[in-house]
C-alpha atoms as a PDB file:
ATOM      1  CA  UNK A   1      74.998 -28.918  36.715  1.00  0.00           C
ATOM      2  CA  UNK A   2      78.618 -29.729  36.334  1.00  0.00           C
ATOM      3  CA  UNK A   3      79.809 -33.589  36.172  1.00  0.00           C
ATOM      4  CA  UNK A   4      82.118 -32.528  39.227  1.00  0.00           C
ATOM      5  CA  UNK A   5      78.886 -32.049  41.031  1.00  0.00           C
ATOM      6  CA  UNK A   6      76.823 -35.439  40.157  1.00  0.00           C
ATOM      7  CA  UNK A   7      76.312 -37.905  43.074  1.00  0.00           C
ATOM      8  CA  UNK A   8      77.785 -41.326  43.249  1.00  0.00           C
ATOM      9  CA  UNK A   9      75.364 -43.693  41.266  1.00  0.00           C
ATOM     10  CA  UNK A  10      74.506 -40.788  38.406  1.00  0.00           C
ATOM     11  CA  UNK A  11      73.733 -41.709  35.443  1.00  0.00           C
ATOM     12  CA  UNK A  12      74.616 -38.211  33.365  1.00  0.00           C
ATOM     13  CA  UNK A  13      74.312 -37.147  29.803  1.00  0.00           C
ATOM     14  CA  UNK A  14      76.986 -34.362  28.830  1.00  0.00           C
ATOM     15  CA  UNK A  15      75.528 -31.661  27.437  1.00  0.00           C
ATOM     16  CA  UNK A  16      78.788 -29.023  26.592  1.00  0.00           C
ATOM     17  CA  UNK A  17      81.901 -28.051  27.632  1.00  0.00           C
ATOM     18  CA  UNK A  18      83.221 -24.834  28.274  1.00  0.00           C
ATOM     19  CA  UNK A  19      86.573 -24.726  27.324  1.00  0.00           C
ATOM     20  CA  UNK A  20      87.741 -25.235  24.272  1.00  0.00           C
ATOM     21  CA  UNK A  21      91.017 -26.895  25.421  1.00  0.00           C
ATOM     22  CA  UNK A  22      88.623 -29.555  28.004  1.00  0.00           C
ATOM     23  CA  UNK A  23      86.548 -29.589  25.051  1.00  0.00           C
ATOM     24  CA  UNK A  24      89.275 -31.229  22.807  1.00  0.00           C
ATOM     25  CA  UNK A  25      90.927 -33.170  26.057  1.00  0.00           C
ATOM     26  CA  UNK A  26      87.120 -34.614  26.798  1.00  0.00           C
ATOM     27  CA  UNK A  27      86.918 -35.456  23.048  1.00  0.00           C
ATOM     28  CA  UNK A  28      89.807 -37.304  23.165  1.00  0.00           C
ATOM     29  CA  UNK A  29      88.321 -39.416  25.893  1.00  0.00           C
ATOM     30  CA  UNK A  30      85.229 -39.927  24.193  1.00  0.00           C
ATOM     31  CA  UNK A  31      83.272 -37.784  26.676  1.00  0.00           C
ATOM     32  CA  UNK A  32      81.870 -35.605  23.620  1.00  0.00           C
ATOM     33  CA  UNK A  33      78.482 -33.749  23.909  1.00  0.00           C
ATOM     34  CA  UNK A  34      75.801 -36.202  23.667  1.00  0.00           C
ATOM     35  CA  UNK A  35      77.958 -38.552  25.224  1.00  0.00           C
ATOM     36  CA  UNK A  36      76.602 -40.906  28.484  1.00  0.00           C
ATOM     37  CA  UNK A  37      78.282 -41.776  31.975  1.00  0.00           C
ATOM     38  CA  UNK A  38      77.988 -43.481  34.917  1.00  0.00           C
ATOM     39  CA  UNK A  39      80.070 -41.569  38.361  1.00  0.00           C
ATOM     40  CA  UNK A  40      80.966 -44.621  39.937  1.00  0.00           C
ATOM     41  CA  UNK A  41      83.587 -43.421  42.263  1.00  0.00           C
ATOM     42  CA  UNK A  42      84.240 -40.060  43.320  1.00  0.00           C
ATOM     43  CA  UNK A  43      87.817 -40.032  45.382  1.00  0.00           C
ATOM     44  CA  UNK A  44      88.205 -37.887  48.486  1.00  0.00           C
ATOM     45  CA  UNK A  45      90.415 -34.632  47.029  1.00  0.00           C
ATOM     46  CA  UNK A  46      91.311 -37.024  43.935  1.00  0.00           C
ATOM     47  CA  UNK A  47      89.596 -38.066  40.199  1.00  0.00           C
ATOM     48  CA  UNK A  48      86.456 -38.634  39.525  1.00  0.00           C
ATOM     49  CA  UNK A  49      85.648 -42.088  38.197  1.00  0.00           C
ATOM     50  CA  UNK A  50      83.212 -42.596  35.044  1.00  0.00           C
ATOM     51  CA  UNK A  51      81.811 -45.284  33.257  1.00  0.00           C
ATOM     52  CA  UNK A  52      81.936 -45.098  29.908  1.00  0.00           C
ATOM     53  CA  UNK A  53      80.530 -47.476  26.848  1.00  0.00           C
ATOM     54  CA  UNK A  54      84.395 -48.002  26.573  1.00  0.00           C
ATOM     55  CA  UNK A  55      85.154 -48.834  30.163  1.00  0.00           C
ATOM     56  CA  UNK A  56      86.339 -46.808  33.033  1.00  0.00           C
ATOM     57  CA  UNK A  57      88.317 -42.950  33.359  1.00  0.00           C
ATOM     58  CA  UNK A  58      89.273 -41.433  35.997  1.00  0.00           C
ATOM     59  CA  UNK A  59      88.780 -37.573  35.119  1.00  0.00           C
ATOM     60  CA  UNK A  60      90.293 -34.604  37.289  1.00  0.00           C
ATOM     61  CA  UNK A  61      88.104 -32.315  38.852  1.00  0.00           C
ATOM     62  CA  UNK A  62      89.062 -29.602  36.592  1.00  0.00           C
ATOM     63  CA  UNK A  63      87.782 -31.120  33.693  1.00  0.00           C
ATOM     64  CA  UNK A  64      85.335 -32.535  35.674  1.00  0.00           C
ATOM     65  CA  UNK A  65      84.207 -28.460  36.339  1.00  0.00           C
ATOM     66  CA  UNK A  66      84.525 -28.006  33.159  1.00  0.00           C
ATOM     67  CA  UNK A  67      81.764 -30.307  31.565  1.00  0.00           C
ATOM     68  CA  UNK A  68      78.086 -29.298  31.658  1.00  0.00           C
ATOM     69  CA  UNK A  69      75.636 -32.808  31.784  1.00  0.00           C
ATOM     70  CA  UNK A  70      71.741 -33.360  32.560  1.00  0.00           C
ATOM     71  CA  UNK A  71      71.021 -36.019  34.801  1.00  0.00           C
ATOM     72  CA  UNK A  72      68.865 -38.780  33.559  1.00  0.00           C
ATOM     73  CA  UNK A  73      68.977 -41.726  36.429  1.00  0.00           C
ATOM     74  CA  UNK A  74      70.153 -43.157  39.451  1.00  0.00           C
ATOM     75  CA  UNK A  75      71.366 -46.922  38.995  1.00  0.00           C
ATOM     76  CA  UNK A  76      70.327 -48.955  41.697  1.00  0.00           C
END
């Protein structure tokens, strides 16, 4: 499953990223393999929005496509 793809109230671990470029832009933004977010808001034809362990980031759905995760929970 692709993050661009996880439900509202997700709780995702990112398992790889495709492209080399996203993979370096995701870096960045500390959304490295391994790394764990929350979807908390997913705008109508806009960004996604992620929780992070260093706050929130609002991610465009092409690197949102981009980034391979496993769900793990739904936070109530």
């Amino acid at each position: 499953m692709t993050l661009d793809q996880v439900p509202r109230g997700i709780r995702v671990r990112i398992i790889g990223i495709a492209n080399i470029e996203r993979k370096l832009e995701a870096t960045r933004l500390g959304l490295g393999p391994g790394a764990w977010v929350l979807v908390t808001r997913i705008v109508p034809k806009g960004p996604i929005i992620v929780r992070t362990e260093a706050g929130q980031i609002a991610l465009g759905r092409q690197l949102a496509r981009d980034i391979t995760v496993s769900a793990v929970s739904v936070e109530q």
